[in-house]
Protein backbone atom coordinates (compact mmCIF):
# COMPACT_ATOMS: atom_id res chain seq x y z
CA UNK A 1 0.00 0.00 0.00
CA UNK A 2 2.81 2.38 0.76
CA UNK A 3 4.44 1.94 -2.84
CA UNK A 4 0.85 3.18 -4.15
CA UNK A 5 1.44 6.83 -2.57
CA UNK A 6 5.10 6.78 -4.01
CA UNK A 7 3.95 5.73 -7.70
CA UNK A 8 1.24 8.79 -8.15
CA UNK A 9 3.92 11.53 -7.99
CA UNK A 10 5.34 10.16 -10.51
CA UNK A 11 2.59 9.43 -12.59
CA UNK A 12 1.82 13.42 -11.80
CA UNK A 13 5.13 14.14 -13.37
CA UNK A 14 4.99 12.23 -16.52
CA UNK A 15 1.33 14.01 -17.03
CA UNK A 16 2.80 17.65 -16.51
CA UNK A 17 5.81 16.77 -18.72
CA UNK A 18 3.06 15.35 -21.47
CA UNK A 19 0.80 18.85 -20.61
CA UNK A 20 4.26 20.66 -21.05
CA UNK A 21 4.70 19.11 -24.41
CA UNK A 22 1.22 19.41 -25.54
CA UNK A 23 1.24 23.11 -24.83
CA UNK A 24 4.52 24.03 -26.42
CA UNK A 25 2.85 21.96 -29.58
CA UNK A 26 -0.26 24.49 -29.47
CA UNK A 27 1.71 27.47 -28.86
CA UNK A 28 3.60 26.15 -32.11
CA UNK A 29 0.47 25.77 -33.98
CA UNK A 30 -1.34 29.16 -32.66
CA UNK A 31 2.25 30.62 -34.27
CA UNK A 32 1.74 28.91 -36.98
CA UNK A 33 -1.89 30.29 -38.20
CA UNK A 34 -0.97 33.80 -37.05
CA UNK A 35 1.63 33.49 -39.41
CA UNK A 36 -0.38 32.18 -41.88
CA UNK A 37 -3.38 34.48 -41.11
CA UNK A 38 -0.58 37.50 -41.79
CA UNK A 39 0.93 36.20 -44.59
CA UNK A 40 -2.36 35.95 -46.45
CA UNK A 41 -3.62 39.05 -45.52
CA UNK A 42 -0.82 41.10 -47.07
CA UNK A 43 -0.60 38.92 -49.85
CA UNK A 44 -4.17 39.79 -50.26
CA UNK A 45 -3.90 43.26 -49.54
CA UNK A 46 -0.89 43.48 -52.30
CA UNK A 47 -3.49 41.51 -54.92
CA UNK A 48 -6.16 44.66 -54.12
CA UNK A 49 -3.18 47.63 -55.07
CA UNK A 50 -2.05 45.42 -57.98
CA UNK A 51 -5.50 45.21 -59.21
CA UNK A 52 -6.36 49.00 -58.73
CA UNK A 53 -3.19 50.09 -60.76
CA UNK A 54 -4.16 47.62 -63.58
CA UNK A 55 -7.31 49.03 -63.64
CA UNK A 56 -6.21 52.47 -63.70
CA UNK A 57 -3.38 51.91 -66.11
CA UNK A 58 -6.09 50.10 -68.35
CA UNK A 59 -8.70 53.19 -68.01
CA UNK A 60 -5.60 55.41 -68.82
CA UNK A 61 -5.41 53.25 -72.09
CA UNK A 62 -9.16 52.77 -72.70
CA UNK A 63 -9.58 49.46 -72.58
CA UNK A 64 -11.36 47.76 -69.64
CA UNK A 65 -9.81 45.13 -67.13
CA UNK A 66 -11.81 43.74 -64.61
């Protein structure tokens, strides 16, 4: 009975170290889609200004690009 009480420490311990580990692995992911989320926003925002000075160089020109 007394090796019971000396066994769930370190059953505590391996959890914590797995809890470590799985938070470090969602702090890597949460990175990961900020990253993404910025990325694809300016890339986005860099489509819009592309497609605004087409469209005004093709207006200059009088033809229409859409």
């Amino acid at each position: 009975m007394r090796d019971t009480g000396t066994d769930a420490p370190q059953q505590t311990e391996i959890y914590v170290e797995a809890s470590s580990a799985d938070s470090e692995l969602a702090r890597n992911i949460s990175a990961a889609v900020v990253s993404f989320t910025v990325t694809a926003g300016v890339a986005s925002l860099a489509l819009q200004v592309l497609r605004q000075a087409l469209r005004r160089r093709s207006q200059d020109s009088g033809s229409d690009v859409r």
